[in-house]
N, C-alpha and C. Protein backbone atom coordinates (compact mmCIF):
# COMPACT_ATOMS: atom_id res chain seq x y z
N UNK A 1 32.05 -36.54 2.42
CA UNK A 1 31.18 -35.46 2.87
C UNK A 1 30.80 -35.73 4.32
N UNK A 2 30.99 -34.94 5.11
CA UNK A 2 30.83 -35.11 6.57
C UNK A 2 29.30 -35.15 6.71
N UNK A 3 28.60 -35.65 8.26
CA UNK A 3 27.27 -35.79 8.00
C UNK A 3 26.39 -34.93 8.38
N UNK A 4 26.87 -33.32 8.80
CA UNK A 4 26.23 -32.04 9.04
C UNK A 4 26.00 -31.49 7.81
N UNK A 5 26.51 -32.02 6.64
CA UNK A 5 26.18 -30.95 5.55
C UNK A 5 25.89 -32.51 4.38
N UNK A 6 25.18 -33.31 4.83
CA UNK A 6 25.03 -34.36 4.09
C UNK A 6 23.28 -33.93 3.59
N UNK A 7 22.89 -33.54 1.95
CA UNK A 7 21.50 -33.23 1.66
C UNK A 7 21.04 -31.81 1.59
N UNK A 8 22.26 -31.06 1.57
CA UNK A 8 22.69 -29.48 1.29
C UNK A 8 23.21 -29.14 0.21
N UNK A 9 22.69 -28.54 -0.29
CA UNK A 9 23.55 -27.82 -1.70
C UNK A 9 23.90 -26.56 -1.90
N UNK A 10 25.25 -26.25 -1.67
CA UNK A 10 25.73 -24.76 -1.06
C UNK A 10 25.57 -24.14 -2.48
N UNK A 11 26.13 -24.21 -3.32
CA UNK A 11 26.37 -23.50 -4.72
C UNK A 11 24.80 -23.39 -5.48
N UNK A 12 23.82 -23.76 -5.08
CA UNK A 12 22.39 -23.27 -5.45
C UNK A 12 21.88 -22.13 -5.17
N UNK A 13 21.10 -21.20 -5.82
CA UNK A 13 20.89 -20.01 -5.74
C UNK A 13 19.38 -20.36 -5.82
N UNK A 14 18.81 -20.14 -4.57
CA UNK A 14 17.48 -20.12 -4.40
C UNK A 14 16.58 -19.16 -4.91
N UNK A 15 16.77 -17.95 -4.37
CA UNK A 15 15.83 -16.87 -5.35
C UNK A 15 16.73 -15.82 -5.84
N UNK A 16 16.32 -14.95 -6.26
CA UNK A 16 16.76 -13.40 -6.73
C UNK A 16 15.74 -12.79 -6.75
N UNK A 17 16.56 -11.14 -5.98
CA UNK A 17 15.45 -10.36 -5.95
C UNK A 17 15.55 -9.09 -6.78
N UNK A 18 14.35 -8.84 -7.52
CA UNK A 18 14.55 -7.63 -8.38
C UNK A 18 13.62 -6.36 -8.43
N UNK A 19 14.46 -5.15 -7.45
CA UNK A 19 13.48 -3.91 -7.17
C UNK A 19 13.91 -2.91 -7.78
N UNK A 20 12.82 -2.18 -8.71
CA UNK A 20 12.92 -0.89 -9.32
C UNK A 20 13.34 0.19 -8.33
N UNK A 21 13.96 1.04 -8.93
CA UNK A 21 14.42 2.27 -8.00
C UNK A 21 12.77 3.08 -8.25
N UNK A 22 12.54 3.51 -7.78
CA UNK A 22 11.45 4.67 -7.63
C UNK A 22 11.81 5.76 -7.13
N UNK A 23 11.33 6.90 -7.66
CA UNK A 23 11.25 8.15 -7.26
C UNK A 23 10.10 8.54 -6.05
N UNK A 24 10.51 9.34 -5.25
CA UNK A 24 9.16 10.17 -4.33
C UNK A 24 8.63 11.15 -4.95
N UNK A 25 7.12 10.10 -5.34
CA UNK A 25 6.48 11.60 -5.70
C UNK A 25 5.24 11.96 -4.78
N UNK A 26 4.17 11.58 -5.76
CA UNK A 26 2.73 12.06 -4.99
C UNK A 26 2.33 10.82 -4.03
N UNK A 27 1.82 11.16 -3.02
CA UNK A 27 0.95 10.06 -1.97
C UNK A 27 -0.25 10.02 -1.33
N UNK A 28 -0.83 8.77 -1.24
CA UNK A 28 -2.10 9.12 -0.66
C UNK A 28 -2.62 9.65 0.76
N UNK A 29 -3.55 9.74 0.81
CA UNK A 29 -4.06 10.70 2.11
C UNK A 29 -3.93 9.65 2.95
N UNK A 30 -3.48 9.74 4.23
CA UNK A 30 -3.47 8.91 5.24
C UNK A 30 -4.29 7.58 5.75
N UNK A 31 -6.04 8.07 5.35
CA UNK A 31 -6.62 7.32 5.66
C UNK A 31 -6.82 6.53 4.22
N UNK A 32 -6.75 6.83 3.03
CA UNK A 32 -6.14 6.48 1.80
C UNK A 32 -5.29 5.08 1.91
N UNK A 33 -4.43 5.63 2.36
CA UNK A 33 -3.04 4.44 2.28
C UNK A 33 -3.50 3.69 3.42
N UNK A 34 -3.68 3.99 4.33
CA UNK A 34 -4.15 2.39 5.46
C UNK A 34 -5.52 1.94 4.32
N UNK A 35 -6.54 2.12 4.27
CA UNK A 35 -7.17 1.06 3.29
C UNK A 35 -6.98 0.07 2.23
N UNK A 36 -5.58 1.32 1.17
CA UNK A 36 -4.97 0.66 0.31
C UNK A 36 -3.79 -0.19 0.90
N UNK A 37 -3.24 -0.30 1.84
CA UNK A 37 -1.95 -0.94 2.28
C UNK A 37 -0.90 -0.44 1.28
N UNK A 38 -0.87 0.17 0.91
CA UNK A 38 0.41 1.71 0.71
C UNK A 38 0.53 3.17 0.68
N UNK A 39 1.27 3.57 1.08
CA UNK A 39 1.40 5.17 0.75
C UNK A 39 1.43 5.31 -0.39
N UNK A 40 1.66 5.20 -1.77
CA UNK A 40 2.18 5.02 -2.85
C UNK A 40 1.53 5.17 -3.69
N UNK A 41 0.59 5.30 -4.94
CA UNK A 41 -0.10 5.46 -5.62
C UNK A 41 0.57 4.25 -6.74
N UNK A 42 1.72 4.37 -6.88
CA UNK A 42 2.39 3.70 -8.06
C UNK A 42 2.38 2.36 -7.58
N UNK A 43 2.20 1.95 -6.41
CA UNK A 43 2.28 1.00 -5.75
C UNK A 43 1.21 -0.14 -5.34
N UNK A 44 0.17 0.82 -5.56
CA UNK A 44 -1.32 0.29 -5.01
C UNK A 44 -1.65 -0.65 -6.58
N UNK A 45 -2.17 -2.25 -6.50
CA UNK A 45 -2.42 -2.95 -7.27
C UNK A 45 -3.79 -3.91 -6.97
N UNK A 46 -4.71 -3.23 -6.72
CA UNK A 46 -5.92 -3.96 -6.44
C UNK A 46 -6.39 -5.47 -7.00
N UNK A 47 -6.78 -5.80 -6.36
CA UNK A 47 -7.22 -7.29 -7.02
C UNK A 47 -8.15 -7.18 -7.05
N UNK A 48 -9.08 -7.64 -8.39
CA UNK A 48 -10.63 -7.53 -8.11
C UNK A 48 -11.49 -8.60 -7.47
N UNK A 49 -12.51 -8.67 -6.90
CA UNK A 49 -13.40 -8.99 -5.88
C UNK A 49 -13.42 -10.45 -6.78
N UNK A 50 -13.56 -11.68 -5.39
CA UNK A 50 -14.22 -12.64 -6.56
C UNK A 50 -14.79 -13.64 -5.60
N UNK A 51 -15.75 -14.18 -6.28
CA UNK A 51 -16.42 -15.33 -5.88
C UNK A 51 -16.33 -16.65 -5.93
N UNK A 52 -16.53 -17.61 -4.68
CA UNK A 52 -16.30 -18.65 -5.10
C UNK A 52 -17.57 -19.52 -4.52
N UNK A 53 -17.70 -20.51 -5.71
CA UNK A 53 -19.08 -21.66 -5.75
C UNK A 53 -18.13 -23.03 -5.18
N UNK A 54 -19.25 -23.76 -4.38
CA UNK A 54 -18.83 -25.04 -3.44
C UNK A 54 -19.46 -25.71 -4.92
């Protein structure tokens, strides 16, 4: 093994990526989607608020 590819492993498959097809449908109002960080309704996944104790 030569020493440019010495600690490489070509035949490993690091990730895979897996995206639903979606349709265009309804979207939010402009100032809507910049708050939510999408146009999308189907898309928008809020996290709820949380607190943290020292």
């Amino acid at each position: 093994m030569s020493e440019s590819k010495k600690g490489f492993y070509i035949d490993i498959k690091l990730a895979q990526v897996y995206i639903l097809m979606q349709m265009y449908g309804e979207t939010f109002e402009i100032r809507t989607a910049l708050r939510n960080g999408t146009l999308f309704p189907e898309l928008y996944r809020p996290f709820p608020p949380q607190t943290f104790q020292e």
